[in-house]
Protein backbone atom coordinates (compact mmCIF):
# COMPACT_ATOMS: atom_id res chain seq x y z
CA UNK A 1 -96.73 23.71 -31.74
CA UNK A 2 -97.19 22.31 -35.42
CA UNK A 3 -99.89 20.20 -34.29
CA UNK A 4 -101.88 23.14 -32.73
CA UNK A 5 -101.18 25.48 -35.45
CA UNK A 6 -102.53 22.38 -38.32
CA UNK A 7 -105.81 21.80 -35.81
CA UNK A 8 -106.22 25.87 -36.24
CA UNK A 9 -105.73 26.30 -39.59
CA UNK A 10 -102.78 28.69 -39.11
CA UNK A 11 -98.92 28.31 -40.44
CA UNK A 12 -95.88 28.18 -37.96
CA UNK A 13 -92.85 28.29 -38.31
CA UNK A 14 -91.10 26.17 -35.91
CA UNK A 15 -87.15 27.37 -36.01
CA UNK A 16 -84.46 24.82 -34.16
CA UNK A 17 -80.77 24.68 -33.81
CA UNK A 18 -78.72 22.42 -36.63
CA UNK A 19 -78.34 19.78 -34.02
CA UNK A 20 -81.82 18.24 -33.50
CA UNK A 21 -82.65 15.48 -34.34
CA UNK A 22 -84.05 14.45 -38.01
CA UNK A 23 -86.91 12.45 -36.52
CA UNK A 24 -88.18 15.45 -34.81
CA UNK A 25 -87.58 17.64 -37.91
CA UNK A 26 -89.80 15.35 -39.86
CA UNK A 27 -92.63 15.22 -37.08
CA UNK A 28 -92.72 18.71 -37.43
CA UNK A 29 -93.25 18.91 -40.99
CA UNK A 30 -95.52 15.84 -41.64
CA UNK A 31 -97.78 18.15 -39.45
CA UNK A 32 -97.78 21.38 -41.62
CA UNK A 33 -94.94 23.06 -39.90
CA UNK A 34 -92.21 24.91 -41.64
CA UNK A 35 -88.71 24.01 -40.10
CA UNK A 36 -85.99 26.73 -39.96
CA UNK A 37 -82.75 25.12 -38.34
CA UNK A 38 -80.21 28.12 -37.23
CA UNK A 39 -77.27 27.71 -34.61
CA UNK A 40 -75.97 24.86 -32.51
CA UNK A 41 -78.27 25.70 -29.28
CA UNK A 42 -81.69 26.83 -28.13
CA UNK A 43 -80.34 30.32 -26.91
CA UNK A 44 -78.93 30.57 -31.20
CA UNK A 45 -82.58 29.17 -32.27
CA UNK A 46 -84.21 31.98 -29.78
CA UNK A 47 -82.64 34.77 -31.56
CA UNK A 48 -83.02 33.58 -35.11
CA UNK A 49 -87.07 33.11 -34.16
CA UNK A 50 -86.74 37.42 -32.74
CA UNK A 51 -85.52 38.38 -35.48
CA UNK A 52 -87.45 36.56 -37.97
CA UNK A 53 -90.60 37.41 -35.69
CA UNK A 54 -89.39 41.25 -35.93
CA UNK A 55 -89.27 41.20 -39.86
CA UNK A 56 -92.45 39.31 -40.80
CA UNK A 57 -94.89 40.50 -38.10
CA UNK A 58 -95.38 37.03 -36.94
CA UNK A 59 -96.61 35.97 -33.50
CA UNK A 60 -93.56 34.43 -31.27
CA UNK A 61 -94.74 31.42 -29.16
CA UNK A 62 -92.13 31.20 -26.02
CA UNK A 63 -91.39 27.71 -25.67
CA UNK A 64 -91.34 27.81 -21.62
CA UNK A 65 -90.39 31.59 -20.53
CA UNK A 66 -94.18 32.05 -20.55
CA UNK A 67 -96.98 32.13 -17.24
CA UNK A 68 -99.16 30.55 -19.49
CA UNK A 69 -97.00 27.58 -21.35
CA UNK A 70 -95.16 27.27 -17.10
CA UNK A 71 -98.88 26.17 -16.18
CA UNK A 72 -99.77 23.86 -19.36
CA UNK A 73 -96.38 22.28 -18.52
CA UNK A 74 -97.34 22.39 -14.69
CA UNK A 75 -100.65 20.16 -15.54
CA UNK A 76 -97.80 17.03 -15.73
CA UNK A 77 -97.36 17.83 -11.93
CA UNK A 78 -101.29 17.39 -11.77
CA UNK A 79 -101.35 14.19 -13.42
CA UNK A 80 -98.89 12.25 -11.26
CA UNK A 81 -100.88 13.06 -7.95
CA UNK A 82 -103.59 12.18 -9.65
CA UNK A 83 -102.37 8.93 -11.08
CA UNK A 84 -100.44 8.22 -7.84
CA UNK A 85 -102.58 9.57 -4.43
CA UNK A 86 -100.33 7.92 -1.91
CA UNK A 87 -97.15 9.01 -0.78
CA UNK A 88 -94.18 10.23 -2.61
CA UNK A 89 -90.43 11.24 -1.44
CA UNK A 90 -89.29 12.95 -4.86
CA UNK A 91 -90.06 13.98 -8.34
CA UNK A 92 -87.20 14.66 -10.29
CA UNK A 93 -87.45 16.72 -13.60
CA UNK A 94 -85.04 18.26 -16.68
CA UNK A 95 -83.83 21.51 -17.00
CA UNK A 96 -83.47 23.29 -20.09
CA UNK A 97 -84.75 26.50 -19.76
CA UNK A 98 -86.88 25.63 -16.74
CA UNK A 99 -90.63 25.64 -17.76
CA UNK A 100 -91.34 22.04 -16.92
CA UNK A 101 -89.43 22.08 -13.70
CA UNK A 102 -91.07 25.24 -12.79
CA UNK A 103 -94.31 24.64 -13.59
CA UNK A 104 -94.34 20.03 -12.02
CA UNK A 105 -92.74 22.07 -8.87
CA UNK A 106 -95.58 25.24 -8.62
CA UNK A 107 -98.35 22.71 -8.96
CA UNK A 108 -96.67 20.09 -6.70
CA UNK A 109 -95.78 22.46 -3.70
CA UNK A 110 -99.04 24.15 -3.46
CA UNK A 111 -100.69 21.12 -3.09
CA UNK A 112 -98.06 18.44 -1.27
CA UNK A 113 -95.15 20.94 -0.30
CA UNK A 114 -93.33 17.99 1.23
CA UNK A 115 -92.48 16.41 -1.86
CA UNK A 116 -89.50 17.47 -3.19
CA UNK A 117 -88.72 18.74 -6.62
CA UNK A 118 -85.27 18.09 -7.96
CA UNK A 119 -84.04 19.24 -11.20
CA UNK A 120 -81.50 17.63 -13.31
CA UNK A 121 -78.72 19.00 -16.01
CA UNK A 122 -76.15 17.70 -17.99
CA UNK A 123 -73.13 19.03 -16.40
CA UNK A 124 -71.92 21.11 -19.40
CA UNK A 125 -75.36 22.15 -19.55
CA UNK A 126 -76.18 23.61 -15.88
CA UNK A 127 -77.11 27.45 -16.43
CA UNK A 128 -79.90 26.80 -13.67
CA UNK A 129 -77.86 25.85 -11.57
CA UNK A 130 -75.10 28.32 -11.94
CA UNK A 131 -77.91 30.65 -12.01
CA UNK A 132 -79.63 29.56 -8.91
CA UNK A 133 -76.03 29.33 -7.21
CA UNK A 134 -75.19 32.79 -7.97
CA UNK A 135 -78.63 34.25 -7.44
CA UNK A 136 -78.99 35.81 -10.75
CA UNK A 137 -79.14 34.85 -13.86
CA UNK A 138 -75.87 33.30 -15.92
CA UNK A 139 -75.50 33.00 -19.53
CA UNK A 140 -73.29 29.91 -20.66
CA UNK A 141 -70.45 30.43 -23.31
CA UNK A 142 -70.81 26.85 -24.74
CA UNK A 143 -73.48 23.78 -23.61
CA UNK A 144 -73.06 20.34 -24.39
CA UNK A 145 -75.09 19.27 -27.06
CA UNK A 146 -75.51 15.41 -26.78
CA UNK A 147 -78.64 16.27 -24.46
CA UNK A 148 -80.01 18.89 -27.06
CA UNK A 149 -83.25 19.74 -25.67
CA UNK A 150 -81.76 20.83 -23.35
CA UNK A 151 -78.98 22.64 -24.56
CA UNK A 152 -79.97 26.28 -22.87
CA UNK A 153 -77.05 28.82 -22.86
CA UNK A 154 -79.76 31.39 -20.72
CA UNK A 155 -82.59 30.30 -18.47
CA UNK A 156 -85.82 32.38 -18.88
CA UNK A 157 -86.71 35.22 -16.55
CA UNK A 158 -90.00 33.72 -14.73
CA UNK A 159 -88.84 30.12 -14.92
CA UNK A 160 -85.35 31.18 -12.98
CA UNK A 161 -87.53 33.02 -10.56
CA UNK A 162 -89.74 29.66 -9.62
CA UNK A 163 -87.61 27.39 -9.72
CA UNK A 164 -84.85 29.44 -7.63
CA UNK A 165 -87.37 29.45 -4.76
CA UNK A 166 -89.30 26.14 -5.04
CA UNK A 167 -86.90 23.67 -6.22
CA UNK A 168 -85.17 21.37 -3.51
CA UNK A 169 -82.05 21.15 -5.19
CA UNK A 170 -80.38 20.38 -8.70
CA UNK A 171 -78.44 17.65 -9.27
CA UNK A 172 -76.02 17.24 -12.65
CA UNK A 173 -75.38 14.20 -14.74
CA UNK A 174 -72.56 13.14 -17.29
CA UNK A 175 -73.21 11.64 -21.30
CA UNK A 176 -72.72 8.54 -19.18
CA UNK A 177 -75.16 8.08 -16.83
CA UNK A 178 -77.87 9.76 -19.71
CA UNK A 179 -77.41 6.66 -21.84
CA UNK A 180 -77.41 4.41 -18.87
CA UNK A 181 -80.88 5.91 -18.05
CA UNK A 182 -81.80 5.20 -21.86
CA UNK A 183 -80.72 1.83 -21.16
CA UNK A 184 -82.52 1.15 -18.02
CA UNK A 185 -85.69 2.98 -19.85
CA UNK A 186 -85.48 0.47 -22.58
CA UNK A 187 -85.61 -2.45 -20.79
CA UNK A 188 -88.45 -1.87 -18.53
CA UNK A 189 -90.93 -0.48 -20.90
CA UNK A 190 -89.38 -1.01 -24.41
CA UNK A 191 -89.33 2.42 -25.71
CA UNK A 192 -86.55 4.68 -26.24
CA UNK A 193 -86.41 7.78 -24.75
CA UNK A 194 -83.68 10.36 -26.26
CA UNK A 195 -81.33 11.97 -24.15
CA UNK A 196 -82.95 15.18 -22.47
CA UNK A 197 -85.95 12.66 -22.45
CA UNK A 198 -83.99 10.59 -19.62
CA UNK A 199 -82.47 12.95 -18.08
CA UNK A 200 -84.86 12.85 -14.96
CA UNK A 201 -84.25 9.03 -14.57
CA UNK A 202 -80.59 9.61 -14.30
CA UNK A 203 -81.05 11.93 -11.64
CA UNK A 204 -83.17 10.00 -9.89
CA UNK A 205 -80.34 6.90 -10.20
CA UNK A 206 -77.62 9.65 -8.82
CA UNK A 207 -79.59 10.62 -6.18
CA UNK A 208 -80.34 7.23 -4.84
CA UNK A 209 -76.93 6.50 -4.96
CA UNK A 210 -75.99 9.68 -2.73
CA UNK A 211 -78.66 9.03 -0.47
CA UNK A 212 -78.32 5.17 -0.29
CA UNK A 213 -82.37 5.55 -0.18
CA UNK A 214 -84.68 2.37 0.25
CA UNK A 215 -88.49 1.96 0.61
CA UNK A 216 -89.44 5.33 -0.83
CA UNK A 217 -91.65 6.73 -3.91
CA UNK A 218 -89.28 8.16 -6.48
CA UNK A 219 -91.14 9.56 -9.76
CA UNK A 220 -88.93 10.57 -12.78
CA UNK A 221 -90.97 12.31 -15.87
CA UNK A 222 -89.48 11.07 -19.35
CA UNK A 223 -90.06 14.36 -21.50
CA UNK A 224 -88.67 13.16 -25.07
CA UNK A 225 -88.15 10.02 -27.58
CA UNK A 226 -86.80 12.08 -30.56
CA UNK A 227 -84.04 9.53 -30.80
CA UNK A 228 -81.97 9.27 -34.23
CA UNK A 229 -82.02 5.56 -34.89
CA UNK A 230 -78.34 5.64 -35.82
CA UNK A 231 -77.62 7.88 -32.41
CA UNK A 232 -78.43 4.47 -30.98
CA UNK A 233 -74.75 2.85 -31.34
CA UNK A 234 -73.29 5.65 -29.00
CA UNK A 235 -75.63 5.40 -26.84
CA UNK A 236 -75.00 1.89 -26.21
CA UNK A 237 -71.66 1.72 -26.28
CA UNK A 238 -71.33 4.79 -23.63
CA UNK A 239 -74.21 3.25 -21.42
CA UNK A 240 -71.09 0.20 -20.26
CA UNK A 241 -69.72 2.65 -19.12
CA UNK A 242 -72.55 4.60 -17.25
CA UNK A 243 -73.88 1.32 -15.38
CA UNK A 244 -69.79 0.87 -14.54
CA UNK A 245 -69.70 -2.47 -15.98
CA UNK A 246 -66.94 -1.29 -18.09
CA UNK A 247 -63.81 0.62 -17.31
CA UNK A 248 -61.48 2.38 -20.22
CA UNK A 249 -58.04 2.33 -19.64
CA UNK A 250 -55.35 4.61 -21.20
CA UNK A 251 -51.91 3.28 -19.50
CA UNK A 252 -48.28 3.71 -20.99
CA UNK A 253 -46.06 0.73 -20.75
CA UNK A 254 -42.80 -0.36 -21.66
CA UNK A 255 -42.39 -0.61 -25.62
CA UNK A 256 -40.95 -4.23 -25.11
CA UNK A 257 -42.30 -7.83 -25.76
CA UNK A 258 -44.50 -9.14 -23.39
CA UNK A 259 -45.37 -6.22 -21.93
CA UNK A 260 -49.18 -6.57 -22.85
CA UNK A 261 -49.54 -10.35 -21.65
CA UNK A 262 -48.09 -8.38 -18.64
CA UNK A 263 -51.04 -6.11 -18.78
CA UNK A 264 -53.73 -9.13 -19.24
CA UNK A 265 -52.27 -10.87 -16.25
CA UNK A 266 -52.72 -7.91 -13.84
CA UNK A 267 -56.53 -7.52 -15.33
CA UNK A 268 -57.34 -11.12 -14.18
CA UNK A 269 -59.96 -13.07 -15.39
CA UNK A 270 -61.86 -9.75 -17.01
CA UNK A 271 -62.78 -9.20 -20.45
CA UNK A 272 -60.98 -6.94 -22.99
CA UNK A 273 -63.73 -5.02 -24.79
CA UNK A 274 -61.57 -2.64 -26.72
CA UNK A 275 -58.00 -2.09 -28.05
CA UNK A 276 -56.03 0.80 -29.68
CA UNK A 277 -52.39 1.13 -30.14
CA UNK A 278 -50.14 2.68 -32.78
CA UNK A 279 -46.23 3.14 -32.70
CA UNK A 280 -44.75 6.10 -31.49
CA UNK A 281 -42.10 5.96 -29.49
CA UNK A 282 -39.53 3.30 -29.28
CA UNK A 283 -39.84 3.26 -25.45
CA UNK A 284 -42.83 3.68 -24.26
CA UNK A 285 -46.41 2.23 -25.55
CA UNK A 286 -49.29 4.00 -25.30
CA UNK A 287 -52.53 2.02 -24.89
CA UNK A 288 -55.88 2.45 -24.74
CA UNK A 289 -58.11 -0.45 -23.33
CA UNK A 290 -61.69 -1.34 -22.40
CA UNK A 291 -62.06 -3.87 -19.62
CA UNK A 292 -65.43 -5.11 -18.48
CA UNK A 293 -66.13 -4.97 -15.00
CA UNK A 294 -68.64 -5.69 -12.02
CA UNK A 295 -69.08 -1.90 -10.67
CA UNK A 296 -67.37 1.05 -8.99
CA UNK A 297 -65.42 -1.57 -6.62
CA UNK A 298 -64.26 -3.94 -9.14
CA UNK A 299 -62.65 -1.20 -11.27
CA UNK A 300 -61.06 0.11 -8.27
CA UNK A 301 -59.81 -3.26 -7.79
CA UNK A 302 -57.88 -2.94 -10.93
CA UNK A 303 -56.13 0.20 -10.05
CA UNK A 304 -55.01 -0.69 -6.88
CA UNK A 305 -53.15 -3.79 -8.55
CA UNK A 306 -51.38 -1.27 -10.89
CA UNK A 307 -47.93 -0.93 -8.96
CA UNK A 308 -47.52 -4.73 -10.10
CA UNK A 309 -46.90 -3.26 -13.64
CA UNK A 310 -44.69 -0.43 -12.47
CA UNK A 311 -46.60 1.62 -14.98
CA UNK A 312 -45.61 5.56 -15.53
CA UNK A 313 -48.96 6.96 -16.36
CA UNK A 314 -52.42 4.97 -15.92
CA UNK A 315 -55.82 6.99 -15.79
């Protein structure tokens, strides 16, 4: 939007919520625009940018509740059967408010209707699908903001209506399995998508899972690298735990000597990533512990040998 309004030779203002990130607040500005940050969501943004709209006169650009922005967004659908002419099973696309997945999926089934379109969310940020589910539209009290573009309390009217009846399904993803997809993004093409960015590609990794499919065409669009540099460190440390190849522990056990060389005897030959303990009960110790692991069935593995430590409480 600032780039188009710079080429034009017109001012926008571009208004955000409080949580974006500072690398996309300074793209905006090195390119002319004028950044207003209001509210923790897009649905808080959205009625700052009415009202400020209502007092100034100014023009308000929908960013996807619009037929015309739905079929700029829908020309991504026309690049990837373009680019890729042979078969495919799947395209899986983010949800915010719906204008990407609406327009990939009116582009896509006109043309190939046997591809499917599946849309991905955040789980505490799934007002399509809620919406979708209910058959109307539903207005989230809160939304999770690590994924922050797409942090949509409110789907838009016309995106809810296309994607309601052309979308195969949606399927929802935790903060886990987003920075596992950043992961996975990293290493095979070294750049570093942010979290709404990779969304799609954790879909994608879900719904292979589910499906236990082989042999087929999967496409995943990355739709954002506004990544804080210092975001990075989280994202890391949570993507162990997306790929499962690290468990976290919180177990009480007897307040007693040797009741954590207990502990590391019934983890095996695994390493301890983490530790955290502090007095406070004479009793009973509460721990919490990261163990590195070798997938789903290893830490499974480690629960079933917990009735060796005769352990009140393990989660």
């Amino acid at each position: 939007m600032a780039l188009s309004a710079q080429k034009i030779g017109c001012t926008a203002t571009i208004v955000m919520p409080v949580t974006t990130p500072q690398i996309k607040i300074d793209a905006v500005t090195s390119r002319g625009g004028k950044v207003v940050l209001a509210g923790e969501s897009f649905s808080d943004a959205y009625k700052h940018a009415m009202k400020l709209a209502e007092e100034t006169g100014a023009t308000y650009i929908p960013p996807f509740d619009d037929p015309d922005v739905i079929a700029g967004q829908g020309t991504i659908g026309m690049e990837i059967l373009r680019q890729h002419p042979d078969t495919i099973n799947a395209v899986f696309v983010a949800i915010g408010g719906g204008g990407l997945a609406a327009g990939v999926a009116s582009y896509i089934k006109r043309l190939k209707p046997e591809i499917k379109i599946i849309g991905v969310q955040p789980v505490d940020s799934d007002a399509m699908k809620q919406s979708i589910e209910k058959g109307e539209r539903v207005e989230l009290k809160d939304v999770g903001l690590f994924a922050d573009g797409v942090a949509v309390k409110l789907v838009g009217e016309e995106t809810f209506r296309i994607c309601k009846e052309l979308l195969d399904e949606i399927i929802l993803v935790d903060t886990d399995a987003i920075c596992a997809a950043i992961k996975d993004i990293f290493e095979d093409t070294r750049s570093i998508a942010e979290p709404a960015g990779a969304l799609a590609v954790a879909g994608a990794k879900a719904y292979i899972q589910r499906e236990g499919c082989t042999d087929e065409t999967l496409v995943a669009i990355t739709c954002g690298a506004n990544m804080n540099f210092d975001r990075l460190r989280h994202v890391s440390e949570r993507s162990e735990l997306g790929e499962r190849r690290e468990a976290v522990i919180a177990v009480t056990i007897p307040e007693q000597p040797g009741s954590f060389k207990k502990f590391c005897s019934v983890i095996g030959n695994r390493n301890i990533t983490e530790f955290n303990y502090r007095f406070a009960d004479p009793r009973e110790a509460q721990v919490f512990v990261g163990v590195q692991i070798a997938g789903k069935q290893d830490a499974d593995k480690i629960l079933s040998d917990r009735p060796a430590m005769n352990w009140k409480r393990w989660t």
